[in-house]
C-alpha atoms as a PDB file:
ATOM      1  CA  UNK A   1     -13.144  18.024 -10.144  1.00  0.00           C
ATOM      2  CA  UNK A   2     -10.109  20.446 -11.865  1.00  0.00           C
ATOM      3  CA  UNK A   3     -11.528  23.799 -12.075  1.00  0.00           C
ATOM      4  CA  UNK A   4     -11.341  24.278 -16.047  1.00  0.00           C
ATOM      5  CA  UNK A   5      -9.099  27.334 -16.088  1.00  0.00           C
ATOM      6  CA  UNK A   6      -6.544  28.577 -18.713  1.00  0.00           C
ATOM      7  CA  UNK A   7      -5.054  31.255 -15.104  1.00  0.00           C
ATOM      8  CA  UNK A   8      -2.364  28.942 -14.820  1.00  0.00           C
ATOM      9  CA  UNK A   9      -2.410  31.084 -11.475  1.00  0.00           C
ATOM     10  CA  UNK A  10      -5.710  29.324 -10.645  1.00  0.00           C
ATOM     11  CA  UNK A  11      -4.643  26.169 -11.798  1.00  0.00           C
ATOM     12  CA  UNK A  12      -1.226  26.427  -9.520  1.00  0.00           C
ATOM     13  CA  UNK A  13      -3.601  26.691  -6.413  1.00  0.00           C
ATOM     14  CA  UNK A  14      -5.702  24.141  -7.121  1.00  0.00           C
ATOM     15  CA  UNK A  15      -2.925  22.102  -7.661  1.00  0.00           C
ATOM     16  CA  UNK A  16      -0.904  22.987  -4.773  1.00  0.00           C
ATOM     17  CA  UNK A  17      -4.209  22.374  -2.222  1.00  0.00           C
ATOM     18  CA  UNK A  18      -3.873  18.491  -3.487  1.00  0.00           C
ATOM     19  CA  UNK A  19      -0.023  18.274  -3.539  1.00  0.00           C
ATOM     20  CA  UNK A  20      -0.200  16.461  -0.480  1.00  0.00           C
ATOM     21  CA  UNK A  21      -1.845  13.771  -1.870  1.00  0.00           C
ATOM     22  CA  UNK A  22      -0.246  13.551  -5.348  1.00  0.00           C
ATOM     23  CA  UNK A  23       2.593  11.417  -6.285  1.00  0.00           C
ATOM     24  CA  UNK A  24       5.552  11.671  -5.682  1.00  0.00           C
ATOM     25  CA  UNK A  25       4.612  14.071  -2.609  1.00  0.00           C
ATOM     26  CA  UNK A  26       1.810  11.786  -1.314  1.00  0.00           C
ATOM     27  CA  UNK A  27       2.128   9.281   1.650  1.00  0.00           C
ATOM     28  CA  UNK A  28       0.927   6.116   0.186  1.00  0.00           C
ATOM     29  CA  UNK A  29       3.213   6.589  -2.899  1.00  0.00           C
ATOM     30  CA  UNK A  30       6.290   7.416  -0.173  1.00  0.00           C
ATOM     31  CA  UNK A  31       5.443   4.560   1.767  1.00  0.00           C
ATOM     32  CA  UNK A  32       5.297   2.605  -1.354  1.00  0.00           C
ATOM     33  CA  UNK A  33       9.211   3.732  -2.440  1.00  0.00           C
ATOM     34  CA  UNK A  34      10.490   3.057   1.669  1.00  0.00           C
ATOM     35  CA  UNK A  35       9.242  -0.751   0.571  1.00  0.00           C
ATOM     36  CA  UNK A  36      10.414  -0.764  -2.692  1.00  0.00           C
ATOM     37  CA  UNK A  37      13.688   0.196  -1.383  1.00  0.00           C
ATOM     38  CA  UNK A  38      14.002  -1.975   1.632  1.00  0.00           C
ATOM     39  CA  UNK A  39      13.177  -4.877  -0.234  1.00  0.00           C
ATOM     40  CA  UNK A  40      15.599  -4.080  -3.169  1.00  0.00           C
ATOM     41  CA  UNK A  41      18.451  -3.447  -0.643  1.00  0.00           C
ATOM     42  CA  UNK A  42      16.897  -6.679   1.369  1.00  0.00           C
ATOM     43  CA  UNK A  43      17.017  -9.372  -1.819  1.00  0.00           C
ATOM     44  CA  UNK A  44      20.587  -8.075  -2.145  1.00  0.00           C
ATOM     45  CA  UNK A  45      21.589  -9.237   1.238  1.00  0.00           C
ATOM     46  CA  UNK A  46      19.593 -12.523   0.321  1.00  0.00           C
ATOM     47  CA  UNK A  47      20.206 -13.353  -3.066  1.00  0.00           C
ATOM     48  CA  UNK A  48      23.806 -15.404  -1.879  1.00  0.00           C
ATOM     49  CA  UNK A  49      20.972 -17.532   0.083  1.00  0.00           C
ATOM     50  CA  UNK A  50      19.115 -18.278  -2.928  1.00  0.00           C
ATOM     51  CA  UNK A  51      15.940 -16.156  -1.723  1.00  0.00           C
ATOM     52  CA  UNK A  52      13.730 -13.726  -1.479  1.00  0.00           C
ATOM     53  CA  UNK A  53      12.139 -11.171   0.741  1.00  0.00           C
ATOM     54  CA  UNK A  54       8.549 -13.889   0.755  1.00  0.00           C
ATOM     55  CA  UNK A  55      10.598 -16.336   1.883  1.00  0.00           C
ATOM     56  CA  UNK A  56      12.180 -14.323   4.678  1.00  0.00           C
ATOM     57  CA  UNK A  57       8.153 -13.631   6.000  1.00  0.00           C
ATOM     58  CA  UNK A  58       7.439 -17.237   6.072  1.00  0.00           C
ATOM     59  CA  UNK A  59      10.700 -18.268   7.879  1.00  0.00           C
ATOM     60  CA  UNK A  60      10.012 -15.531  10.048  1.00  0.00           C
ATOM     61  CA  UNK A  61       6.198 -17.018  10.548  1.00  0.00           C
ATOM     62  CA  UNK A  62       8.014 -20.710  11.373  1.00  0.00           C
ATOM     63  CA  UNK A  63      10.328 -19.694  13.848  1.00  0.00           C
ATOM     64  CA  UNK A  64       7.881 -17.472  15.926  1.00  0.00           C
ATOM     65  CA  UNK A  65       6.063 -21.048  15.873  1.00  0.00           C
ATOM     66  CA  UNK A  66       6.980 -23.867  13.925  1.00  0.00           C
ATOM     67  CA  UNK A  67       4.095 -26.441  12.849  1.00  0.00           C
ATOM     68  CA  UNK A  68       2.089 -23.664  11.387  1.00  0.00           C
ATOM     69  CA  UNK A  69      -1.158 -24.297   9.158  1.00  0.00           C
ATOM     70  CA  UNK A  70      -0.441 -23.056   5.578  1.00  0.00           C
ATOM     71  CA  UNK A  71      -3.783 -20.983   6.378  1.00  0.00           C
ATOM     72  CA  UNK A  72      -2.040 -19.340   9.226  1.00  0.00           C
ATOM     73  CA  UNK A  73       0.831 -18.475   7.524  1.00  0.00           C
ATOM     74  CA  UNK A  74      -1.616 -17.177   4.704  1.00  0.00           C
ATOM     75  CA  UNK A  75      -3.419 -15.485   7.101  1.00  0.00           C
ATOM     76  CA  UNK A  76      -0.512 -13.945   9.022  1.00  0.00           C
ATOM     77  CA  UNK A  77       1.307 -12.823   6.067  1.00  0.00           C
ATOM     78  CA  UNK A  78      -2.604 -11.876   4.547  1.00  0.00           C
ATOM     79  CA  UNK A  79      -1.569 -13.663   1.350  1.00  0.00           C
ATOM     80  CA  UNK A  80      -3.523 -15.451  -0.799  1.00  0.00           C
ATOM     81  CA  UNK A  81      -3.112 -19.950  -1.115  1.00  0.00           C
ATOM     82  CA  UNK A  82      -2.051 -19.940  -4.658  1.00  0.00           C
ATOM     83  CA  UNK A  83       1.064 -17.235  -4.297  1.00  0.00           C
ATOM     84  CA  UNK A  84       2.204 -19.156  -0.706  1.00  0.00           C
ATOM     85  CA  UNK A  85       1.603 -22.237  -2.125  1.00  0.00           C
ATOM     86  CA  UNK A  86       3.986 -21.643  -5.119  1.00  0.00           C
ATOM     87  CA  UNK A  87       6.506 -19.783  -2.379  1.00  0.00           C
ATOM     88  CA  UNK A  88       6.296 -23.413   0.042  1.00  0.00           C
ATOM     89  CA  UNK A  89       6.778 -25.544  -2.950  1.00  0.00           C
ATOM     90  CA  UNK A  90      10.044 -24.067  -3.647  1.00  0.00           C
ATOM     91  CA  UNK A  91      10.921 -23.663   0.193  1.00  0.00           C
ATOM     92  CA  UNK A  92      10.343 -27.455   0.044  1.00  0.00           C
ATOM     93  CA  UNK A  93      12.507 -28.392  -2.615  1.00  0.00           C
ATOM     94  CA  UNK A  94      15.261 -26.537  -1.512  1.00  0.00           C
ATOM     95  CA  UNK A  95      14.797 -28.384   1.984  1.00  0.00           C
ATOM     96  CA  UNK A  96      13.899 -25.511   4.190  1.00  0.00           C
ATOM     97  CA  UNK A  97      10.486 -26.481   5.118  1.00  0.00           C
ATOM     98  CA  UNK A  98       9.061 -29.667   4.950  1.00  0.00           C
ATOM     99  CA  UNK A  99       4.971 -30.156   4.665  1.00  0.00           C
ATOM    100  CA  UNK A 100       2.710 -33.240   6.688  1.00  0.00           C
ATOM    101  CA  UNK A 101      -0.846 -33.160   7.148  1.00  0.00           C
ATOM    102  CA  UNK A 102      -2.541 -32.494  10.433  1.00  0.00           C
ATOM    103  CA  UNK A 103      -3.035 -35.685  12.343  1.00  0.00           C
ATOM    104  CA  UNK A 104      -6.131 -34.126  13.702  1.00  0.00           C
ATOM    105  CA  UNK A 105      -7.317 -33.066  10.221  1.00  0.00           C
ATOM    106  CA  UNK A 106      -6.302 -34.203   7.439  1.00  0.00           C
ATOM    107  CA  UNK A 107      -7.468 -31.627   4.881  1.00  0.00           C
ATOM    108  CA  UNK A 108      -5.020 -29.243   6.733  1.00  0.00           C
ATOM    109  CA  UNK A 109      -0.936 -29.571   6.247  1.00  0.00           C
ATOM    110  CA  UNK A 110       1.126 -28.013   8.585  1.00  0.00           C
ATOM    111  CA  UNK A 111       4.711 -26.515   7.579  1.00  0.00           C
ATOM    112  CA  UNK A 112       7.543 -27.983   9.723  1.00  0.00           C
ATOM    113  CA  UNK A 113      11.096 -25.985   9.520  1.00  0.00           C
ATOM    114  CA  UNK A 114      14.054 -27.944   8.586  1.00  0.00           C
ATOM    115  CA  UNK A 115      17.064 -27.789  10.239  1.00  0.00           C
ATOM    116  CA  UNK A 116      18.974 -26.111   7.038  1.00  0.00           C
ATOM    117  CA  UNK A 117      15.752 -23.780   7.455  1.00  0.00           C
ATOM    118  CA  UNK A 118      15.997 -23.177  11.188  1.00  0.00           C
ATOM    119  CA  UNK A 119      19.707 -22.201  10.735  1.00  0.00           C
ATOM    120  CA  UNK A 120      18.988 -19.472   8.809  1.00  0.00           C
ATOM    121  CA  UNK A 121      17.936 -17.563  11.603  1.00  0.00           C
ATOM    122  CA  UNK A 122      21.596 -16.950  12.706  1.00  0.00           C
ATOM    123  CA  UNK A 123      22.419 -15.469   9.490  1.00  0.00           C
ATOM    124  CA  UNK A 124      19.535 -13.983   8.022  1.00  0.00           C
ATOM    125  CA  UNK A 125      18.379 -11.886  11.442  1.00  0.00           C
ATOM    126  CA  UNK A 126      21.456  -9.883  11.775  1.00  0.00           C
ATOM    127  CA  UNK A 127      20.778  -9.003   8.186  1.00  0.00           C
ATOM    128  CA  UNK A 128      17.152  -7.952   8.419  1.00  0.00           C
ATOM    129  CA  UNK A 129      18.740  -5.905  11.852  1.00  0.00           C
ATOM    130  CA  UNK A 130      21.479  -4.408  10.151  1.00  0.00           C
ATOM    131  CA  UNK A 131      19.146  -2.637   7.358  1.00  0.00           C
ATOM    132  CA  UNK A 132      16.413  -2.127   9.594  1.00  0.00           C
ATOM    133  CA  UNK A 133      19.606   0.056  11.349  1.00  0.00           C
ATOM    134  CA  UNK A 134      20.099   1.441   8.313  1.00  0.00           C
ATOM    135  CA  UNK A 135      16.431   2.535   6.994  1.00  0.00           C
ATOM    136  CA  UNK A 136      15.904   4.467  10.610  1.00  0.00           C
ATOM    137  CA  UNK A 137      19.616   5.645  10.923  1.00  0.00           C
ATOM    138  CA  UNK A 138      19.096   9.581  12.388  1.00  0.00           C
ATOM    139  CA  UNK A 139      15.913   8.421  14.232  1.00  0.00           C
ATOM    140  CA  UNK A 140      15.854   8.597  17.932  1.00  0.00           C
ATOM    141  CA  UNK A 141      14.333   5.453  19.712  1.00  0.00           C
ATOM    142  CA  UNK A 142      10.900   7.280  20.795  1.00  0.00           C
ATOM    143  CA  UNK A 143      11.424   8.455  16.870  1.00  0.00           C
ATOM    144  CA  UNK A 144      11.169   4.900  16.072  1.00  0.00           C
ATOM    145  CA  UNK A 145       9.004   3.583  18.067  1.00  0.00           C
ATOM    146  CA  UNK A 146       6.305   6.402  17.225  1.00  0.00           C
ATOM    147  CA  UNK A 147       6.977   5.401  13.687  1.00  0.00           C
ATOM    148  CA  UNK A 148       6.167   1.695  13.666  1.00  0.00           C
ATOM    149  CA  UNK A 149       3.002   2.824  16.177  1.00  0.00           C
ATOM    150  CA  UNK A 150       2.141   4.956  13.180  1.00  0.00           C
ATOM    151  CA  UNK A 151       2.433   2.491  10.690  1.00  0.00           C
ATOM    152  CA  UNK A 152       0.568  -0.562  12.367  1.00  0.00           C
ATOM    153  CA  UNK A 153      -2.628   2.269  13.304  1.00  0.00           C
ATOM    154  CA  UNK A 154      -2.634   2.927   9.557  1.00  0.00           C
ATOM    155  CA  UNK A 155      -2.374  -0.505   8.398  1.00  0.00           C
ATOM    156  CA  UNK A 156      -5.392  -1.337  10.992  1.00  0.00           C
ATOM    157  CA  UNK A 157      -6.835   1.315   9.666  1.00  0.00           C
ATOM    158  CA  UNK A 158      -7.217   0.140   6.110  1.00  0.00           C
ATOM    159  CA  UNK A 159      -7.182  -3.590   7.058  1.00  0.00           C
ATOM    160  CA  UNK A 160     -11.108  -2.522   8.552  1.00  0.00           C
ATOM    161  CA  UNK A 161     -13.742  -4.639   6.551  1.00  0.00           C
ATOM    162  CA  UNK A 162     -16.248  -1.932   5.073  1.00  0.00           C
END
């Protein structure tokens, strides 16, 4: 609760004890901008290819393991079916990905790369590199490394069922 004062002095500290935690100053909403950001400067580097930072997940998802469940790639990318579904539909009809239902279950379909998909990898990884190089330009490795270690404890941290 705000301590109702008219000391602006008093209000100053009170203020100052939560600055940490207060936009723009606050981790979550800094984190939020260092996405907003990458991905800006990302679909830039992808909009030649006709797509978009979801797609470059997915692609990523199929050639870490092609034949992958729509649920696993839902699961991986912790999206929900209707938003991938959408996403795979156009992936589809642009002939990057092309869909066939389990042949051990049939209520499941599996996502198979394309070859125009599986090409991609040669030139959309030295993009992803190249700004990755530039979002961590300054950083020493151990700098980096301790970074990403941060990031995945914090995202574990959150991603706890309460």
């Amino acid at each position: 609760m705000v301590p109702q004062s008219t000391d602006p002095e008093i209000s100053q500290k009170f203020l100052v004890q939560w600055q940490h935690i207060m936009a723009p100053y606050g981790l979550g909403y800094r984190i939020k901008l260092l996405s907003q950001l990458m991905a800006r400067r990302f679909q830039e580097r992808l909009d030649p290819f006709g797509l978009t930072p979801f797609h470059w997940v997915v692609l990523c998802c199929l050639w870490e393991e092609d034949g992958l469940a729509t649920s696993s790639i839902g699961e991986k990318l912790q999206q929900v079916g209707g938003t991938l579904t959408g996403v795979l539909d156009r992936m589809e009809e642009r002939g990057l990905v092309r869909r066939e239902r389990d042949r051990q279950d049939r209520r499941i379909w599996r996502i198979w790369l394309t070859e125009a998909g599986d090409h991609l990898r040669q030139e959309l990884l030295p993009i992803a590199r190249d700004i990755r190089e530039e979002t961590l330009e300054g950083m020493s490795e151990p700098e980096r490394q301790l970074l990403s270690e941060l990031v995945d404890r914090a995202i574990a941290n959150l991603s706890v069922i309460h």
